[in-house]
N, C-alpha and C. Protein backbone atom coordinates (compact mmCIF):
# COMPACT_ATOMS: atom_id res chain seq x y z
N UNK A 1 61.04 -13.19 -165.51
CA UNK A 1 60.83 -12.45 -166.70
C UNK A 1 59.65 -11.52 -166.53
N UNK A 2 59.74 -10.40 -166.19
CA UNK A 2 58.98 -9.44 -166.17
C UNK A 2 58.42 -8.72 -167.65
N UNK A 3 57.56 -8.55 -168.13
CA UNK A 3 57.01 -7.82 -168.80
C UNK A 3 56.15 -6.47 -168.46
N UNK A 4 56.92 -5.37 -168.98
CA UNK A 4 56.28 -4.23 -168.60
C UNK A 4 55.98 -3.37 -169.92
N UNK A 5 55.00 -2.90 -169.30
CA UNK A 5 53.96 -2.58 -170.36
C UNK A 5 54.79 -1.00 -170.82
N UNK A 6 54.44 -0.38 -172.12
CA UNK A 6 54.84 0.98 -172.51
C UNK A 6 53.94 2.17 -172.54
N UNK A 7 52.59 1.59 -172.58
CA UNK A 7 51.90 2.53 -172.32
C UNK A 7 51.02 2.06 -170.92
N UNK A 8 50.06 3.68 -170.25
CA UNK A 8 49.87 3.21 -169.03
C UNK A 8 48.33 3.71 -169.15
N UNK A 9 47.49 2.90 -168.52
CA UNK A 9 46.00 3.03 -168.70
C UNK A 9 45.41 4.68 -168.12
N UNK A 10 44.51 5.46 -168.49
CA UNK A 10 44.24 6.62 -168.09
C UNK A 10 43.53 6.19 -167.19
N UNK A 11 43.35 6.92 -166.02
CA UNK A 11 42.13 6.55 -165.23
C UNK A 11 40.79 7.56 -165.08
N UNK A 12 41.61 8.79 -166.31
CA UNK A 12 40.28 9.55 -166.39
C UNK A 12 39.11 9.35 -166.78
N UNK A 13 38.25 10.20 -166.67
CA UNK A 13 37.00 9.69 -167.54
C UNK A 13 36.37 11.36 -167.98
N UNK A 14 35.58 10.76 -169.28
CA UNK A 14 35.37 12.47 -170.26
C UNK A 14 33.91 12.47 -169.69
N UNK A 15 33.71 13.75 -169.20
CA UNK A 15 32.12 14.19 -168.87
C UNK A 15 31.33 14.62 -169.37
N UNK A 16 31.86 15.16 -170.89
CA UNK A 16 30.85 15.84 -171.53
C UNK A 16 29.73 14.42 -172.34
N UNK A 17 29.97 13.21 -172.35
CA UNK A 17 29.11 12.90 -172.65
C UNK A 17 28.20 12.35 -171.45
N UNK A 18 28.34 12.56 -170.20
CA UNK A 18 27.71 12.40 -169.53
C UNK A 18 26.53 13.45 -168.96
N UNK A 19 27.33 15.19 -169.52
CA UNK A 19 26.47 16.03 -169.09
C UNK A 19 25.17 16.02 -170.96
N UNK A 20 25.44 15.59 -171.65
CA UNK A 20 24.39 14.95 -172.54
C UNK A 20 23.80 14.50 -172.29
N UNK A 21 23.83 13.48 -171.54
CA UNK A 21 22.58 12.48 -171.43
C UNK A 21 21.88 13.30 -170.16
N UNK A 22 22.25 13.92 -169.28
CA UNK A 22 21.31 14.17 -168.46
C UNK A 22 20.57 15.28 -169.15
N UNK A 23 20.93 16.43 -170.24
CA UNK A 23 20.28 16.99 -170.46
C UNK A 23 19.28 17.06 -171.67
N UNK A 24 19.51 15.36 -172.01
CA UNK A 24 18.46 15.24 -172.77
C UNK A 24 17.33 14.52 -171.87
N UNK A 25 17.74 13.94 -170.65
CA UNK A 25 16.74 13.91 -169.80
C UNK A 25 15.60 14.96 -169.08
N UNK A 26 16.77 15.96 -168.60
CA UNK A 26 15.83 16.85 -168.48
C UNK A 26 14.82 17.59 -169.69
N UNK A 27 15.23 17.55 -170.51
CA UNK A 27 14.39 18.03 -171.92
C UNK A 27 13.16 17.18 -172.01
N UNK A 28 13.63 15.48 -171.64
CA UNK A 28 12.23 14.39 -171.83
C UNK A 28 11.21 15.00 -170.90
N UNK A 29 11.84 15.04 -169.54
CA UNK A 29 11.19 15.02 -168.31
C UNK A 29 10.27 16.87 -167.92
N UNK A 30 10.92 17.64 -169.38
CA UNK A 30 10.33 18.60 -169.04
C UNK A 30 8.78 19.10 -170.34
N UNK A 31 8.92 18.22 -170.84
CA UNK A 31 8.28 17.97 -172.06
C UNK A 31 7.12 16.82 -172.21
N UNK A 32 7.62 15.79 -171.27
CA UNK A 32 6.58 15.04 -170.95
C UNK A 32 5.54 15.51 -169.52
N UNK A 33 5.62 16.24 -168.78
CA UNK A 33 5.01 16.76 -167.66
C UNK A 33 4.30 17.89 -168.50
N UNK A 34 4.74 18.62 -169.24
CA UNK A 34 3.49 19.71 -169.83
C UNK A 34 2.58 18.67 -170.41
N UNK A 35 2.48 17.83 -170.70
CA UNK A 35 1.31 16.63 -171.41
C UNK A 35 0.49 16.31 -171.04
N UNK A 36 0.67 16.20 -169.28
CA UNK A 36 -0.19 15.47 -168.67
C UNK A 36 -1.47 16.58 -168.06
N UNK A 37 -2.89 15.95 -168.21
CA UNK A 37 -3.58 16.85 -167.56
C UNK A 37 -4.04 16.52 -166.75
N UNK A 38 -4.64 17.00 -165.25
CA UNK A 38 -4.70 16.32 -164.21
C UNK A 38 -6.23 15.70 -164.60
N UNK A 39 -7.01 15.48 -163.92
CA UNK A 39 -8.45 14.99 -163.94
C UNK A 39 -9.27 15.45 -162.68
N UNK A 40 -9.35 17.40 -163.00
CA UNK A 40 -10.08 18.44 -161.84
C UNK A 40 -10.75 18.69 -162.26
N UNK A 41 -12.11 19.03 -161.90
CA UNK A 41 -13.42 19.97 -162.14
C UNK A 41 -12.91 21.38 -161.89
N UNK A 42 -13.44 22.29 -163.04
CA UNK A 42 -12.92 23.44 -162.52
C UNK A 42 -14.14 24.32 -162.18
N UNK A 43 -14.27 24.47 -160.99
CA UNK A 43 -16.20 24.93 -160.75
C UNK A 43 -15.81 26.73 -160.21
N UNK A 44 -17.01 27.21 -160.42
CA UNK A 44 -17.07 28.77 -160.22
C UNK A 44 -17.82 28.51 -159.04
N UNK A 45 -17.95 28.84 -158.09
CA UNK A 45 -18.09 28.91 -156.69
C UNK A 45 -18.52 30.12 -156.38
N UNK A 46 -20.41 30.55 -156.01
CA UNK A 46 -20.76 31.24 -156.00
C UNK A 46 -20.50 32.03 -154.58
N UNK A 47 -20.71 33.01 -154.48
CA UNK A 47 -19.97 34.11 -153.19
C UNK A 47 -20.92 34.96 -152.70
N UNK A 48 -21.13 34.50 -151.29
CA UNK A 48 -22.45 35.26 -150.54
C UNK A 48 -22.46 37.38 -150.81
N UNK A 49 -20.55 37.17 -151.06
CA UNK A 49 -20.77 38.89 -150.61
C UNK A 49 -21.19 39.54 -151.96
N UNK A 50 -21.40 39.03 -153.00
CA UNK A 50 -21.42 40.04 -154.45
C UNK A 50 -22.84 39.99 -154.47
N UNK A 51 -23.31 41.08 -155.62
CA UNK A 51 -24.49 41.29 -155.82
C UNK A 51 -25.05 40.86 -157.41
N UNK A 52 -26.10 40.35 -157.72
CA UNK A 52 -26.31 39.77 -159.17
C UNK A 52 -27.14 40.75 -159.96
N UNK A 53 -26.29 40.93 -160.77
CA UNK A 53 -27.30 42.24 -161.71
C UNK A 53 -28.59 42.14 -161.72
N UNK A 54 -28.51 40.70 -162.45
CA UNK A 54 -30.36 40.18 -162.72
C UNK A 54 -31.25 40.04 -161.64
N UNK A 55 -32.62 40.46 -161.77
CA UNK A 55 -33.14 40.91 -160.97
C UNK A 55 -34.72 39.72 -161.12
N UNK A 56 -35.02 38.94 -160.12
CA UNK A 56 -35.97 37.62 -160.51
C UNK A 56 -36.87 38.61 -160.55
N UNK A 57 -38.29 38.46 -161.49
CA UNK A 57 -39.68 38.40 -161.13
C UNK A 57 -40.39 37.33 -160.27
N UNK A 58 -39.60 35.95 -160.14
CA UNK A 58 -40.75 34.88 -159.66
C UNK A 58 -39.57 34.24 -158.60
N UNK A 59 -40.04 34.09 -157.32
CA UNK A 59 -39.26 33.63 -156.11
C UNK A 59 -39.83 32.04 -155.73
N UNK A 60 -39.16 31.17 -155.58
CA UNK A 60 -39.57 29.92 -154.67
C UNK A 60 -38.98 29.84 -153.63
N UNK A 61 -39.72 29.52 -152.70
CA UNK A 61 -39.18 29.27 -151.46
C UNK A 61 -39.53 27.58 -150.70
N UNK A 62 -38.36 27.10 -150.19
CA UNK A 62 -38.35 25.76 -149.59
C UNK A 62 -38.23 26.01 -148.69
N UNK A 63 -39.26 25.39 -147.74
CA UNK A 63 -39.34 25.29 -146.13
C UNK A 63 -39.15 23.90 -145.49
N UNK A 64 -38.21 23.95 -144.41
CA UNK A 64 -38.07 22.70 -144.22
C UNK A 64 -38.81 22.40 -142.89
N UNK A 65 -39.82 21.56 -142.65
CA UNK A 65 -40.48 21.28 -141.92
C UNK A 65 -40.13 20.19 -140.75
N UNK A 66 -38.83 19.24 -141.08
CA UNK A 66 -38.46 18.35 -140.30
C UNK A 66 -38.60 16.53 -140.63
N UNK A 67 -38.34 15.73 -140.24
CA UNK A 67 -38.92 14.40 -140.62
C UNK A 67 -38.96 14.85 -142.42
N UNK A 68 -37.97 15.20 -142.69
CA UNK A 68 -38.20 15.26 -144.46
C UNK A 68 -39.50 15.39 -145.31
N UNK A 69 -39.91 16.78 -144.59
CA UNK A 69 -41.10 17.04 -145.26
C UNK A 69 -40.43 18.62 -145.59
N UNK A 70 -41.10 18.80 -146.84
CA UNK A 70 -40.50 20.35 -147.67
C UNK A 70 -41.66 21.09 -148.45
N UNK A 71 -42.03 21.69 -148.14
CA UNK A 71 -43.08 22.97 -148.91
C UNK A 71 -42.35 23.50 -149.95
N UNK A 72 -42.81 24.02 -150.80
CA UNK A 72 -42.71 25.12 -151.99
C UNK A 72 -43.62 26.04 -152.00
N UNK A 73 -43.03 27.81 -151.92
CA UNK A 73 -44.29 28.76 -151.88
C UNK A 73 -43.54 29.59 -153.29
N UNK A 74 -44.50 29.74 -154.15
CA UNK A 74 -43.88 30.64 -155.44
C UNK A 74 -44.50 31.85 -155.27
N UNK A 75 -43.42 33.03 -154.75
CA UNK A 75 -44.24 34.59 -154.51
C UNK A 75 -44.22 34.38 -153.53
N UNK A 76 -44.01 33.92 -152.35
CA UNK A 76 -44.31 33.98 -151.27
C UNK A 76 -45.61 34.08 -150.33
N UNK A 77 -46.18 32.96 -151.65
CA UNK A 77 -47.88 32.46 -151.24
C UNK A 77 -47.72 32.24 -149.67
N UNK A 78 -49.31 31.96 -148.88
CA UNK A 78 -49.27 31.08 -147.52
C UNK A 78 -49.45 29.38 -148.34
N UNK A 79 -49.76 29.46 -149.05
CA UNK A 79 -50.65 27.79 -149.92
C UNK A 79 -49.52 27.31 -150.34
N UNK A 80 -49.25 26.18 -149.82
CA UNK A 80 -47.99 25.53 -150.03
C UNK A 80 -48.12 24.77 -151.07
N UNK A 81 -46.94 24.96 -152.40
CA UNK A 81 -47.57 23.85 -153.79
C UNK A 81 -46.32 22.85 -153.31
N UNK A 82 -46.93 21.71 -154.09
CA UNK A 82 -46.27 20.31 -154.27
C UNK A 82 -45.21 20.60 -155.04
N UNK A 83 -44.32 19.66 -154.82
CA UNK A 83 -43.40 19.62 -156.25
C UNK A 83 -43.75 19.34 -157.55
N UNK A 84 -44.51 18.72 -157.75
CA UNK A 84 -45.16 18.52 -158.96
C UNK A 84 -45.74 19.97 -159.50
N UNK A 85 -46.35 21.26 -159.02
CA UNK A 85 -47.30 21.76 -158.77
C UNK A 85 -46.35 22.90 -159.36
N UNK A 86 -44.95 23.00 -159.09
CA UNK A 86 -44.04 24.43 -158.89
C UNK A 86 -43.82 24.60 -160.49
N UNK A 87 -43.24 23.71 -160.75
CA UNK A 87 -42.96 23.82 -162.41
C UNK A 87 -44.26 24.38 -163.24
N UNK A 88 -45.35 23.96 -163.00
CA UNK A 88 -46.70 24.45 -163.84
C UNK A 88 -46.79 26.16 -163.42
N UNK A 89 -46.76 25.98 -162.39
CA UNK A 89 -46.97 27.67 -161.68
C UNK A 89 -45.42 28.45 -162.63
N UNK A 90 -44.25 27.92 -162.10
CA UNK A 90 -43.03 28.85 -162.51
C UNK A 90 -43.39 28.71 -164.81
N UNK A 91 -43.70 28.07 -165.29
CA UNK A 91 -44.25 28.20 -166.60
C UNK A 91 -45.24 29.05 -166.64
N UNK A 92 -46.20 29.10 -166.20
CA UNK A 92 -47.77 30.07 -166.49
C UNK A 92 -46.85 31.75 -165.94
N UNK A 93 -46.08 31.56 -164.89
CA UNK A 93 -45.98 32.68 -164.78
C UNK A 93 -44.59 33.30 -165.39
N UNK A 94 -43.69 32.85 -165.71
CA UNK A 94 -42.32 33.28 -166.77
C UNK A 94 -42.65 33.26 -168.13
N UNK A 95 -44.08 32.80 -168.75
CA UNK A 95 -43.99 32.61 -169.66
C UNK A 95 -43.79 33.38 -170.91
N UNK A 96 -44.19 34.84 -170.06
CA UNK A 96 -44.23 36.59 -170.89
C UNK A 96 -43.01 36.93 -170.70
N UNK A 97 -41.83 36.31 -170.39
CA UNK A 97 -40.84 37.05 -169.54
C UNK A 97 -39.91 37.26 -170.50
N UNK A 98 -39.01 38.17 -170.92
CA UNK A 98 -38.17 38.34 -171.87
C UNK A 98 -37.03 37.54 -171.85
N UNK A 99 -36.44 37.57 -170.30
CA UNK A 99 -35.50 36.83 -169.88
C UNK A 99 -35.80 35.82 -168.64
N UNK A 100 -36.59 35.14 -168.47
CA UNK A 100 -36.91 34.33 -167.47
C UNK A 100 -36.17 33.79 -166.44
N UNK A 101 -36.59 34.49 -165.09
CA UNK A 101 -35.63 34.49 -164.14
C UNK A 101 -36.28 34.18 -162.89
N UNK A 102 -35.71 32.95 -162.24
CA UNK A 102 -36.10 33.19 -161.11
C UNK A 102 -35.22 32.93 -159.36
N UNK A 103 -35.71 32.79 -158.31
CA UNK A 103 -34.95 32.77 -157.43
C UNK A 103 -35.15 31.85 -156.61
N UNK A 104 -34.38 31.15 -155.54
CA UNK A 104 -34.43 30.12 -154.80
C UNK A 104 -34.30 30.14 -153.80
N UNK A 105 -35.06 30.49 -152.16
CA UNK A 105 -34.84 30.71 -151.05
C UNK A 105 -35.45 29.84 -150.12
N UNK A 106 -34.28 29.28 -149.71
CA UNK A 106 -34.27 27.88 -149.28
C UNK A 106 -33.65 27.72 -147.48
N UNK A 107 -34.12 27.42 -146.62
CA UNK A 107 -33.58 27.12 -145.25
C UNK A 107 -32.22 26.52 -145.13
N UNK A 108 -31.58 27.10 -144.37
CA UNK A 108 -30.37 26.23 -144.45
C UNK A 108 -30.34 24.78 -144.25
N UNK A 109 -31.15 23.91 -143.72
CA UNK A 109 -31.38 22.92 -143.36
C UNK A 109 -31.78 21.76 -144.17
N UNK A 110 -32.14 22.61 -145.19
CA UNK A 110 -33.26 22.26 -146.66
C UNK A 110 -31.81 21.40 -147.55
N UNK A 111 -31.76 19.98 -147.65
CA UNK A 111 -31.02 19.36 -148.16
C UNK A 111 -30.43 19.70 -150.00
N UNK A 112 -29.23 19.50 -150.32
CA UNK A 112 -28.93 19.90 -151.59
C UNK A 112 -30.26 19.48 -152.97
N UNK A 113 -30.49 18.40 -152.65
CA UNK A 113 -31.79 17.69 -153.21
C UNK A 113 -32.33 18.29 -153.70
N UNK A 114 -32.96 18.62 -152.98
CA UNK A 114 -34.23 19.62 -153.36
C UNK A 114 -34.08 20.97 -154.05
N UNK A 115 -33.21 21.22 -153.86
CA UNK A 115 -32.73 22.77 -154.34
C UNK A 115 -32.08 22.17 -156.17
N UNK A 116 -31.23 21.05 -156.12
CA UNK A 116 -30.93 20.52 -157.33
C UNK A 116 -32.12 20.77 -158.05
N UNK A 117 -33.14 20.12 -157.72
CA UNK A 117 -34.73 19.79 -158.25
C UNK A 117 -35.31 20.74 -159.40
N UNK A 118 -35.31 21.98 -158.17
CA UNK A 118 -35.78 23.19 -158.69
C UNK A 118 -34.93 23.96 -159.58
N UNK A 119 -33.18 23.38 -159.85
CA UNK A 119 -32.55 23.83 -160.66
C UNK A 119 -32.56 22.89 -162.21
N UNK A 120 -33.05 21.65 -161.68
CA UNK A 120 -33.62 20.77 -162.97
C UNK A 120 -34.94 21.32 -164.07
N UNK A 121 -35.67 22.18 -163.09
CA UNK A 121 -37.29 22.71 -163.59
C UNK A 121 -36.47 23.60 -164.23
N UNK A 122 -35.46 24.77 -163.89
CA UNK A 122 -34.84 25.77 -164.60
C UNK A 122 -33.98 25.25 -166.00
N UNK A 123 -33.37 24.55 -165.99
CA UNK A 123 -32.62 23.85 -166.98
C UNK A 123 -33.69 23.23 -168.21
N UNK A 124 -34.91 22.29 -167.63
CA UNK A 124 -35.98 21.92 -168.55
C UNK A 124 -36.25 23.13 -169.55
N UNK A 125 -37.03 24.34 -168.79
CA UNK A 125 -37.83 25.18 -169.42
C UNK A 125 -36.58 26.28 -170.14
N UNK A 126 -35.32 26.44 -169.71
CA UNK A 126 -34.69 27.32 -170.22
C UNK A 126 -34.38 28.70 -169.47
N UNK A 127 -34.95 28.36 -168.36
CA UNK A 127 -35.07 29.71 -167.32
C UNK A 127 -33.06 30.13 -166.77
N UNK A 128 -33.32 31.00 -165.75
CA UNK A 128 -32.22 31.29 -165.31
C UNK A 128 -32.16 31.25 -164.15
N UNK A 129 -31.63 30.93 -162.67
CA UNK A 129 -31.87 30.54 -161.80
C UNK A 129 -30.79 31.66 -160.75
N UNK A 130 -31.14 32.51 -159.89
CA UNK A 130 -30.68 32.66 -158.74
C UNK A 130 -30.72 32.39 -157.35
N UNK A 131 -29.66 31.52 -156.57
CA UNK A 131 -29.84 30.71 -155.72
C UNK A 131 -29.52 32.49 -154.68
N UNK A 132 -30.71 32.42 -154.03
CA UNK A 132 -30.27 33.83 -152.87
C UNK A 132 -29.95 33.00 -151.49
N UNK A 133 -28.54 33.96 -150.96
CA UNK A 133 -27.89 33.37 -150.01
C UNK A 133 -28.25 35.32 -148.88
N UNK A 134 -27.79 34.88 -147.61
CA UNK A 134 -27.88 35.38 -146.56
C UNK A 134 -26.51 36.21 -147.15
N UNK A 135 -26.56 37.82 -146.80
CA UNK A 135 -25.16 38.44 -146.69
C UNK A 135 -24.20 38.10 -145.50
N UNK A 136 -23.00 38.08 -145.91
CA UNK A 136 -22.36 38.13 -144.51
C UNK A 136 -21.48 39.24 -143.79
């Protein structure tokens, strides 16, 4: 006794709800990526070849002597001041200054440190700081 069936199974299959779901995926996946922000510093990176409008009245200079010993000359004294010593001098002498400006000329050798330092004395008092680099 055979039983046969009257209707016969499709073996198709409908795609349009399949091209739905992917393109509500891509909609998630394009919507959740504009969200994310990375976690970069975005730094201005100063450039030996340009020239800086502002023009210092008062220069320091770091000399590096070796065995981590470092001079400071403000003006380009011979009398070498202390660190302690630079900040009092760069105040007495910016103190008339309209725009208080000064400059930083430093050995290449002369560790980031120290040059930070003298950009800490600028930041304290309110000054403006140009780090002078070699042209190339």
């Amino acid at each position: 006794m055979a039983i046969k069936r009257t209707t016969k199974v499709l073996s198709d299959m409908s795609m349009s709800s399949m091209t739905d779901i992917v393109f509500l995926l891509l909609i998630f996946f394009l919507v959740t990526s504009t969200l994310v922000n990375p976690n970069a510093l975005k730094l201005l990176l100063p450039k030996s070849t340009n020239q800086v409008s502002a023009k210092a009245s008062v220069s320091v200079s770091i000399k590096d002597w070796g065995d981590d010993v470092y001079t400071y000359h403000v003006n380009g004294s011979e009398a070498p001041s202390s660190y302690e010593q630079v900040e009092d001098e760069l105040v007495g002498l910016l103190q008339s200054e309209e725009d208080p400006t000064f400059s930083i000329y430093s050995d290449e050798s002369v560790p980031v440190k120290e040059i930070v330092g003298m950009m800490n004395i600028a930041k304290r008092n309110h000054y403006k700081v140009i780090l002078a680099t070699q042209p190339e």
